[in-house]
PDB file of N, CA and C in Angstrom:
ATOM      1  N   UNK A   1      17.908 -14.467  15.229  1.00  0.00           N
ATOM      2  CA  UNK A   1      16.998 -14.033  14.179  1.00  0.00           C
ATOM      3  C   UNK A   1      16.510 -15.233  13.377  1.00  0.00           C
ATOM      4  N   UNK A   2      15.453 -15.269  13.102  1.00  0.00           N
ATOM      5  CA  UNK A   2      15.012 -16.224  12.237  1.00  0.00           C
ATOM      6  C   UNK A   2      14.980 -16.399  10.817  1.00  0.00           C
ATOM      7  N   UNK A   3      15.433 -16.964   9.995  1.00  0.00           N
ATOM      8  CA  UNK A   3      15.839 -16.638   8.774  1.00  0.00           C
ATOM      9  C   UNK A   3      14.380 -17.112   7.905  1.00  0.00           C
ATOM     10  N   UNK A   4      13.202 -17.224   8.516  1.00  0.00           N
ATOM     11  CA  UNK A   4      11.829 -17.353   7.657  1.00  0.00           C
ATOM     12  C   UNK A   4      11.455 -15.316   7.291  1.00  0.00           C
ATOM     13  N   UNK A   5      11.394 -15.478   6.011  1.00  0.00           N
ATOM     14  CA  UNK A   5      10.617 -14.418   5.967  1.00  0.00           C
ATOM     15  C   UNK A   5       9.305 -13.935   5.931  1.00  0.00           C
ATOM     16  N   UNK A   6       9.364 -12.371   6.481  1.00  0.00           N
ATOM     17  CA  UNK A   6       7.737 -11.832   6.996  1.00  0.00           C
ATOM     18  C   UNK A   6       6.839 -12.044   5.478  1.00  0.00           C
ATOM     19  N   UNK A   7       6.122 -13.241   6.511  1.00  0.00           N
ATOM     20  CA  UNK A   7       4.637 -13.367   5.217  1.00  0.00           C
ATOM     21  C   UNK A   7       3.720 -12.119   5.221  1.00  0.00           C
ATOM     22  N   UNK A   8       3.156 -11.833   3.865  1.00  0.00           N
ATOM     23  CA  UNK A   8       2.147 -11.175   3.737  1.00  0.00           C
ATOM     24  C   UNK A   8       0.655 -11.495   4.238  1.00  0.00           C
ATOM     25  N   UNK A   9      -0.312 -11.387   5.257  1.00  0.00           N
ATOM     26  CA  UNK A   9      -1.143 -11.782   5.414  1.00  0.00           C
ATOM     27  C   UNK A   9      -2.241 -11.371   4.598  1.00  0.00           C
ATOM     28  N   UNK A  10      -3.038 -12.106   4.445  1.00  0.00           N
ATOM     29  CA  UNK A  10      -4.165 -11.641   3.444  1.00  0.00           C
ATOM     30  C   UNK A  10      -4.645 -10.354   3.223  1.00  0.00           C
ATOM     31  N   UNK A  11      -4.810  -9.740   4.728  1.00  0.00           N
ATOM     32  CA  UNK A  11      -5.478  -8.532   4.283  1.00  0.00           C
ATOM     33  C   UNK A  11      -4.657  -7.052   4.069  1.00  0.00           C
ATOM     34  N   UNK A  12      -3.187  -7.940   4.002  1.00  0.00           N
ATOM     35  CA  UNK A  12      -2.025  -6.522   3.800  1.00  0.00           C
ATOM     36  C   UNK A  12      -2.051  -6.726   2.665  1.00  0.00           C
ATOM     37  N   UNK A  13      -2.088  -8.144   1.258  1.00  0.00           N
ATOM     38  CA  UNK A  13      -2.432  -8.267   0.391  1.00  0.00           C
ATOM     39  C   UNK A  13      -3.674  -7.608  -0.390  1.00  0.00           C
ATOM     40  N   UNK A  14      -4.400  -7.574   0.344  1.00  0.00           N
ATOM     41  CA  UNK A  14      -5.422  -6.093  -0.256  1.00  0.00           C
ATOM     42  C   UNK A  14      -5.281  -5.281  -0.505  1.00  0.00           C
ATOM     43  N   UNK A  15      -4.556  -4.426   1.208  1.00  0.00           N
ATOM     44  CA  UNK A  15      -4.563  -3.321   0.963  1.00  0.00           C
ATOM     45  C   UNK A  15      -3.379  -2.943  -0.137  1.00  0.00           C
ATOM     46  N   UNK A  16      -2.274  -3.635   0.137  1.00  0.00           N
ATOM     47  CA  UNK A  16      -1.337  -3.106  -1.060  1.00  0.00           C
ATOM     48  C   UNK A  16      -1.398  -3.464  -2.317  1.00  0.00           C
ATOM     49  N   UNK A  17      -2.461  -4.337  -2.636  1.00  0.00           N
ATOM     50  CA  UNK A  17      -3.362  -4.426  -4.266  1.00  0.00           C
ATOM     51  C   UNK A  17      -3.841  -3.129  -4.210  1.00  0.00           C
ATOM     52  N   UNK A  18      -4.860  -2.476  -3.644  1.00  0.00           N
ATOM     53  CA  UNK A  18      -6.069  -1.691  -3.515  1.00  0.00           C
ATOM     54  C   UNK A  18      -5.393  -0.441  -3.602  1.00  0.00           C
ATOM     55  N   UNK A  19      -4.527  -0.471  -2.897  1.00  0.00           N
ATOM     56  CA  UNK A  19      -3.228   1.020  -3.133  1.00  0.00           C
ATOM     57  C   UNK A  19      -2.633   0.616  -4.506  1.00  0.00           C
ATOM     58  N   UNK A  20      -2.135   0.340  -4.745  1.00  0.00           N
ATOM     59  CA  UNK A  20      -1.733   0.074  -6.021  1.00  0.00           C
ATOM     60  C   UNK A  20      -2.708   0.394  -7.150  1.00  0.00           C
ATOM     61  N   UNK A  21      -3.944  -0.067  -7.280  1.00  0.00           N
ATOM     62  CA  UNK A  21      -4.866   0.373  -7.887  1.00  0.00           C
ATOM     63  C   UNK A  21      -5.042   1.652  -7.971  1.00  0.00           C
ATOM     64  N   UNK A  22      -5.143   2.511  -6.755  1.00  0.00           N
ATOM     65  CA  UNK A  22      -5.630   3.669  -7.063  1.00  0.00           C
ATOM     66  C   UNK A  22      -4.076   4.647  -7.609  1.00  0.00           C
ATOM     67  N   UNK A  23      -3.055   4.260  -7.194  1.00  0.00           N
ATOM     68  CA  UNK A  23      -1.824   4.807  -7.922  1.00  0.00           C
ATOM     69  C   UNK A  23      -1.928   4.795  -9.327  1.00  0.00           C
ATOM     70  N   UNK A  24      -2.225   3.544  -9.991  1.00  0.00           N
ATOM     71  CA  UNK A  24      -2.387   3.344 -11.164  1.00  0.00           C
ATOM     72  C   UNK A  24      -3.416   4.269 -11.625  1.00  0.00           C
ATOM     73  N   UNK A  25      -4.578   4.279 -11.129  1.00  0.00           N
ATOM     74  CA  UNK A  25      -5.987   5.776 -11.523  1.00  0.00           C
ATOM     75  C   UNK A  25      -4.858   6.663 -11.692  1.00  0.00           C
ATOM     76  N   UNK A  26      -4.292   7.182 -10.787  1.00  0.00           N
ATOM     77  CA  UNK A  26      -3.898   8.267 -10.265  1.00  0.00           C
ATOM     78  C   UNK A  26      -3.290   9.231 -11.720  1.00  0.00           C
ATOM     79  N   UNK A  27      -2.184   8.056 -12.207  1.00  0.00           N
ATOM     80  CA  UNK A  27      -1.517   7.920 -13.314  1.00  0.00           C
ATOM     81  C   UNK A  27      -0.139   8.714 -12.886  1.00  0.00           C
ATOM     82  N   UNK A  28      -0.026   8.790 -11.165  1.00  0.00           N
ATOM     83  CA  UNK A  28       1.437   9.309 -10.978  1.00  0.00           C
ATOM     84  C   UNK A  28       2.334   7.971 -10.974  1.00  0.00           C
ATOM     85  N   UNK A  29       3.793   8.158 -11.101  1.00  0.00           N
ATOM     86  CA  UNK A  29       4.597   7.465 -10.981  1.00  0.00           C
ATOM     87  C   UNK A  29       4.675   7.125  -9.878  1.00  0.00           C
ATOM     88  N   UNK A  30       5.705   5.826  -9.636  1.00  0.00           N
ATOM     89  CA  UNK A  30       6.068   5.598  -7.724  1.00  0.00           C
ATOM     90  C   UNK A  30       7.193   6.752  -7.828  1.00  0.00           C
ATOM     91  N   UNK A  31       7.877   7.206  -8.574  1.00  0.00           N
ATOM     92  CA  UNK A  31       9.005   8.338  -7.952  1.00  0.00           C
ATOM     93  C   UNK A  31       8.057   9.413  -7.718  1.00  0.00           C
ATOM     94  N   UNK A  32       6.855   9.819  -7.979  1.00  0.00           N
ATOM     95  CA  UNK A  32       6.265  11.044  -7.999  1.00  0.00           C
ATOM     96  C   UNK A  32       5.844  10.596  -6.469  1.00  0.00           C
ATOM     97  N   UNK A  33       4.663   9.418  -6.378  1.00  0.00           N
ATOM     98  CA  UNK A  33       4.410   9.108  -5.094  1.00  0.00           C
ATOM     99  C   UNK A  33       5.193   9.540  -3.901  1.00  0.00           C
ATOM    100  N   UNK A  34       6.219   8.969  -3.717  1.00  0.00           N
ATOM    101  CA  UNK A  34       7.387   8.879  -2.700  1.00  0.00           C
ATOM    102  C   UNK A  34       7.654  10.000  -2.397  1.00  0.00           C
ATOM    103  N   UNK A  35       7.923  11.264  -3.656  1.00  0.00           N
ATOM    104  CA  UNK A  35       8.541  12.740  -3.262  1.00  0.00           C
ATOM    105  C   UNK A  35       7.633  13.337  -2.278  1.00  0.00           C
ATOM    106  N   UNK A  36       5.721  12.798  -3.125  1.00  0.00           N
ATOM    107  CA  UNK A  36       5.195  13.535  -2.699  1.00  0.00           C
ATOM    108  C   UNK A  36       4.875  13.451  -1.165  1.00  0.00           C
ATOM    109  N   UNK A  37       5.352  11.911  -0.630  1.00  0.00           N
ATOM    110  CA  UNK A  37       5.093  11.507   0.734  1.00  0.00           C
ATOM    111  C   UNK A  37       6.091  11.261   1.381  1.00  0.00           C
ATOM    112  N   UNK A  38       7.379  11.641   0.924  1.00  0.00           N
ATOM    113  CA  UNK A  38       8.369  11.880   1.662  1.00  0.00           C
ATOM    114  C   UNK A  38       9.276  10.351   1.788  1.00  0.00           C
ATOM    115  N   UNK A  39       9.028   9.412   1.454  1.00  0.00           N
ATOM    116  CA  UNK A  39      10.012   7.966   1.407  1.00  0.00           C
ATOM    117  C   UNK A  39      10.224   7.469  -0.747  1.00  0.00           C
ATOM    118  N   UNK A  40      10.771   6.908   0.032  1.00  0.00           N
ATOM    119  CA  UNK A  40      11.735   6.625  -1.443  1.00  0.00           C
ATOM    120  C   UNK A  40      10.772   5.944  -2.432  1.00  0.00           C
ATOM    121  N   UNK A  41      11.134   5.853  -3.861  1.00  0.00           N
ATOM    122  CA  UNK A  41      10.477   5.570  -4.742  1.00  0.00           C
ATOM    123  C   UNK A  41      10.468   3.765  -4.773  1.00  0.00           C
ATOM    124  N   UNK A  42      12.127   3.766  -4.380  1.00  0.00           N
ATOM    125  CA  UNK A  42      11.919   1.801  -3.819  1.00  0.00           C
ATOM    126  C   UNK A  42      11.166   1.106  -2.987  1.00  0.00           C
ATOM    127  N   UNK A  43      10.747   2.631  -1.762  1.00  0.00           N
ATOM    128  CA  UNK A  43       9.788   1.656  -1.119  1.00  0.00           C
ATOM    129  C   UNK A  43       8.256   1.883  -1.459  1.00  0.00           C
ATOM    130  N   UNK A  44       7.967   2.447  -2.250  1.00  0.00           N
ATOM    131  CA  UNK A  44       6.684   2.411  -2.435  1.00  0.00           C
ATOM    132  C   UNK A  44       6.581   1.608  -3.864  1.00  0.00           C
ATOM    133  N   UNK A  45       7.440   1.171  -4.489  1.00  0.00           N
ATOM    134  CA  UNK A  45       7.845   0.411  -5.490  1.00  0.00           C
ATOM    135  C   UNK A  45       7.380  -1.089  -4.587  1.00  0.00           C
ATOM    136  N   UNK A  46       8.213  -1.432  -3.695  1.00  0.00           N
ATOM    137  CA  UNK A  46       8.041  -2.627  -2.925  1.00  0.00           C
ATOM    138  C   UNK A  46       6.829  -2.954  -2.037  1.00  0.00           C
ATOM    139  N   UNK A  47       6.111  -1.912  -1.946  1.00  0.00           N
ATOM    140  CA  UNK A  47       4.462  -2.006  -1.426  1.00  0.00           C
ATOM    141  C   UNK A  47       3.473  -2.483  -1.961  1.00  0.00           C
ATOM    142  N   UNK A  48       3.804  -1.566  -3.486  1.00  0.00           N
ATOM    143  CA  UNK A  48       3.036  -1.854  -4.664  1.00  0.00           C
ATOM    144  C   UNK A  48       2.961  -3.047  -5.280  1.00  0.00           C
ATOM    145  N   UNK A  49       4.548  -3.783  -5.201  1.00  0.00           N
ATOM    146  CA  UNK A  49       4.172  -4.704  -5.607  1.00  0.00           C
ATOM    147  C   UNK A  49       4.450  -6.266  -4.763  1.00  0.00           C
ATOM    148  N   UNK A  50       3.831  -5.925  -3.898  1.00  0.00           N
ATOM    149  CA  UNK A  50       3.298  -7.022  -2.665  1.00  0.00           C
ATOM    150  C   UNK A  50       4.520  -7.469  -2.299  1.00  0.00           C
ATOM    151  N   UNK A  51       5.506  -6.779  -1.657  1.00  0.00           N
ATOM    152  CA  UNK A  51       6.763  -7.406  -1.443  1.00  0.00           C
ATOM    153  C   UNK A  51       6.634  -6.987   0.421  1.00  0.00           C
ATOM    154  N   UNK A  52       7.671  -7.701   0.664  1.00  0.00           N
ATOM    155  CA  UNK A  52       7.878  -7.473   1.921  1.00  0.00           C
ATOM    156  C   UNK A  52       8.841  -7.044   2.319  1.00  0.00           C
ATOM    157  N   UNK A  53       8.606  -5.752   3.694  1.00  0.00           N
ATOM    158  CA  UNK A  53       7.911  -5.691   4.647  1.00  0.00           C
ATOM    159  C   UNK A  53       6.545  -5.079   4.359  1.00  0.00           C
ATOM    160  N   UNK A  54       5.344  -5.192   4.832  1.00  0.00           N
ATOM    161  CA  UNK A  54       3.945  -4.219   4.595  1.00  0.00           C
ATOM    162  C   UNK A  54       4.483  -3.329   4.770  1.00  0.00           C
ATOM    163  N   UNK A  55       3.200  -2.555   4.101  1.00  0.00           N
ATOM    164  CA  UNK A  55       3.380  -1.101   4.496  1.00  0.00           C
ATOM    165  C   UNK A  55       2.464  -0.742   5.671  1.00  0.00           C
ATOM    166  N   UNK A  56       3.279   0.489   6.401  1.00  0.00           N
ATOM    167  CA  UNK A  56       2.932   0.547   7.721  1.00  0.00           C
ATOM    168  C   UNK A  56       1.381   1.624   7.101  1.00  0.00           C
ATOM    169  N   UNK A  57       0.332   1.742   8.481  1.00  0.00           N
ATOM    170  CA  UNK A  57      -0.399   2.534   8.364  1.00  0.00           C
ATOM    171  C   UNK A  57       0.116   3.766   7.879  1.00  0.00           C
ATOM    172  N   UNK A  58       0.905   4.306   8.324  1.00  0.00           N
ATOM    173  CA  UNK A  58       1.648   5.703   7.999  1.00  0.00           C
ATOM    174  C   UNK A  58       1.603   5.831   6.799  1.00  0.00           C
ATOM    175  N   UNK A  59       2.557   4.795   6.048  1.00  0.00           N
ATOM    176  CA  UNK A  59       2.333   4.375   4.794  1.00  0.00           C
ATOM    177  C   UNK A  59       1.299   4.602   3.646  1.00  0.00           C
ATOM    178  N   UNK A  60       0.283   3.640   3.937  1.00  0.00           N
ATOM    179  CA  UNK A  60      -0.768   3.572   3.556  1.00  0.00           C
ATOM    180  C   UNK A  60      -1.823   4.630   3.367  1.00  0.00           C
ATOM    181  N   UNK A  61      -1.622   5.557   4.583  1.00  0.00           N
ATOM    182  CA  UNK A  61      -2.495   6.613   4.369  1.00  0.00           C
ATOM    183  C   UNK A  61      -2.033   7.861   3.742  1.00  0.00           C
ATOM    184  N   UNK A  62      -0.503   8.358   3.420  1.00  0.00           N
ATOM    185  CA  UNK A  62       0.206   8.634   3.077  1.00  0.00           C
ATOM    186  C   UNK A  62       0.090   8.562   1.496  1.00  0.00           C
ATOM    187  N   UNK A  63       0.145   7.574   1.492  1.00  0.00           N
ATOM    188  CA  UNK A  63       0.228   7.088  -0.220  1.00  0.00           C
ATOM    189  C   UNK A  63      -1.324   7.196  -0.676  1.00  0.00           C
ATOM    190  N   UNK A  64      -1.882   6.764  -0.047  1.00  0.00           N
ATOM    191  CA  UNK A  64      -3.493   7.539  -0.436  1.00  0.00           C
ATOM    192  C   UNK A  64      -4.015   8.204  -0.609  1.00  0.00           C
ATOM    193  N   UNK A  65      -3.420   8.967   0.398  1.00  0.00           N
ATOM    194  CA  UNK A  65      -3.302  10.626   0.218  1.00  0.00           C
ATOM    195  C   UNK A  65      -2.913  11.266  -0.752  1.00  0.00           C
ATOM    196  N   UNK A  66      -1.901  10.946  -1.558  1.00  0.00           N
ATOM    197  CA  UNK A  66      -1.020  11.708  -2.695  1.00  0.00           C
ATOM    198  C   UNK A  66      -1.988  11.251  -3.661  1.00  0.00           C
ATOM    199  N   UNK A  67      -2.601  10.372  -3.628  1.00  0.00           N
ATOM    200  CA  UNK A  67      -3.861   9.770  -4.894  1.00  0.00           C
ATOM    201  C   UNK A  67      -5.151  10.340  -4.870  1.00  0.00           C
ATOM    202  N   UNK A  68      -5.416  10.610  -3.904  1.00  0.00           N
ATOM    203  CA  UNK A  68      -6.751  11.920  -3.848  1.00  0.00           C
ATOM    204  C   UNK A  68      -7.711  10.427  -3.127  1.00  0.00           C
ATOM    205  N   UNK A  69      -7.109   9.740  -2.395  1.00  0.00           N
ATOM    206  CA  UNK A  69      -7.999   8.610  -1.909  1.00  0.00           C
ATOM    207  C   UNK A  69      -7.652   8.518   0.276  1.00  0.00           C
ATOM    208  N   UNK A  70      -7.779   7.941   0.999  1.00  0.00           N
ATOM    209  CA  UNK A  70      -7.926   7.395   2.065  1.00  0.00           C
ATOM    210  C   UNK A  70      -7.333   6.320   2.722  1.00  0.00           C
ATOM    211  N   UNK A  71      -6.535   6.666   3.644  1.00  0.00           N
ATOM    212  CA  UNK A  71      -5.811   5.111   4.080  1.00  0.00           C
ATOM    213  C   UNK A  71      -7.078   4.416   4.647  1.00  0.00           C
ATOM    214  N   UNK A  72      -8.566   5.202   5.066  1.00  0.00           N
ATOM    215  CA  UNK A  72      -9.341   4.438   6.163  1.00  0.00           C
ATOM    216  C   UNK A  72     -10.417   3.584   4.414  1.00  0.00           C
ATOM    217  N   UNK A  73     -10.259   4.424   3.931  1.00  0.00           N
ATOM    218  CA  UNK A  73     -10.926   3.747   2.760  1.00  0.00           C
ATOM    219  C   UNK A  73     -10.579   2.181   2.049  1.00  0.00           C
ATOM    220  N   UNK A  74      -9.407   2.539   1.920  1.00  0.00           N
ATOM    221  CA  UNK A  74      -8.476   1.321   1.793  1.00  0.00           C
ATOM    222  C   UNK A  74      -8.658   0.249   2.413  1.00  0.00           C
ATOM    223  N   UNK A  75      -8.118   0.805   3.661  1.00  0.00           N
ATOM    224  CA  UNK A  75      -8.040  -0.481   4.954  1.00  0.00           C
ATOM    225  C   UNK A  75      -9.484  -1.349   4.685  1.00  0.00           C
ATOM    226  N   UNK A  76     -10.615  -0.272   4.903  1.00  0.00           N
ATOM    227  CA  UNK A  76     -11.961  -0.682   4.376  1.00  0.00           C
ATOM    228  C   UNK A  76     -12.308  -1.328   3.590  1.00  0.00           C
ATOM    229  N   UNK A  77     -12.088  -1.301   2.450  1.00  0.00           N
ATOM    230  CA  UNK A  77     -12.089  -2.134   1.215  1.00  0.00           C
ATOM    231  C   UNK A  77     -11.366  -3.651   1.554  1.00  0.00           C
ATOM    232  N   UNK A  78     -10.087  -3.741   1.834  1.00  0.00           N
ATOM    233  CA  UNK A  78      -9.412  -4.651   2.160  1.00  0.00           C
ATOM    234  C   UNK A  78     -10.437  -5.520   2.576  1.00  0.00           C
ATOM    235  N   UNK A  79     -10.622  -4.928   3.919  1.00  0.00           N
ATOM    236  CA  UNK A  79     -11.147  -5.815   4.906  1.00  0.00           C
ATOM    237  C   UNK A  79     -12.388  -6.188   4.337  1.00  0.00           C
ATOM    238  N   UNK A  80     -13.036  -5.720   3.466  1.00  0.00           N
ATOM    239  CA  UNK A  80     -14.732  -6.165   3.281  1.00  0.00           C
ATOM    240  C   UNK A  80     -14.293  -7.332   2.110  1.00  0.00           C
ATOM    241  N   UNK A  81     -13.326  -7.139   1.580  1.00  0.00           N
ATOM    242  CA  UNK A  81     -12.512  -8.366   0.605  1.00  0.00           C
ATOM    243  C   UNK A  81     -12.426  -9.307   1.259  1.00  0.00           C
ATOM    244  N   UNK A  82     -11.251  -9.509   2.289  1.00  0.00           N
ATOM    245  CA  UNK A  82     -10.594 -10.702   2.719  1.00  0.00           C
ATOM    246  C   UNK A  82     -12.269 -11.262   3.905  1.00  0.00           C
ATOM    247  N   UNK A  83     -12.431 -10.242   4.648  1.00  0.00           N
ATOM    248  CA  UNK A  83     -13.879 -11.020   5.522  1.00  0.00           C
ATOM    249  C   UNK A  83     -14.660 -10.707   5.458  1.00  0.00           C
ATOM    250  N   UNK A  84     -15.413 -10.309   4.578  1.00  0.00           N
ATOM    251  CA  UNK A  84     -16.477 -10.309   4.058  1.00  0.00           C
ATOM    252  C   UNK A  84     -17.005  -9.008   4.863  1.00  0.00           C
ATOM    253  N   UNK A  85     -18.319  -8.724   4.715  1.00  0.00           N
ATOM    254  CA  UNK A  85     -19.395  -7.494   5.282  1.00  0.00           C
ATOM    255  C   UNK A  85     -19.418  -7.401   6.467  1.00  0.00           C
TER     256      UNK A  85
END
């Protein structure tokens, strides 16, 4: 095993800014999040705040979902961030 840890690449850095953002709209908690998507409040705690491991698509769309938003929206956004149009 390699003892370097998993970097965040830029555009997982988006998306888990961009999720984070809309949690914050949302004005639910991460324990509310998590119940409502079924994983723990630590790990959507650790998504939110750019920690590692990413969050998986599952994840992402999941947690978007409970916000009244889109994992494809997201991803979208990300990506028009980190590379442009």
């Amino acid at each position: 095993m390699s003892s370097r840890a998993k970097r965040l690449r830029p555009v997982d850095v988006a998306v888990q800014r961009l999720l984070g953002e809309a949690v914050a709209t949302s004005g639910l908690s991460h324990a509310a999040v998590g119940a409502a998507v079924g994983i723990s409040q630590n790990r959507v705690s650790t998504i939110l705040r750019l920690d590692t491991p990413p969050a998986t698509v599952g994840e992402v769309t999941a947690i978007a979902r409970a916000v009244g938003c889109t994992g494809t929206r997201i991803v979208a956004a990300a990506e028009k961030e980190v590379y442009g149009p």
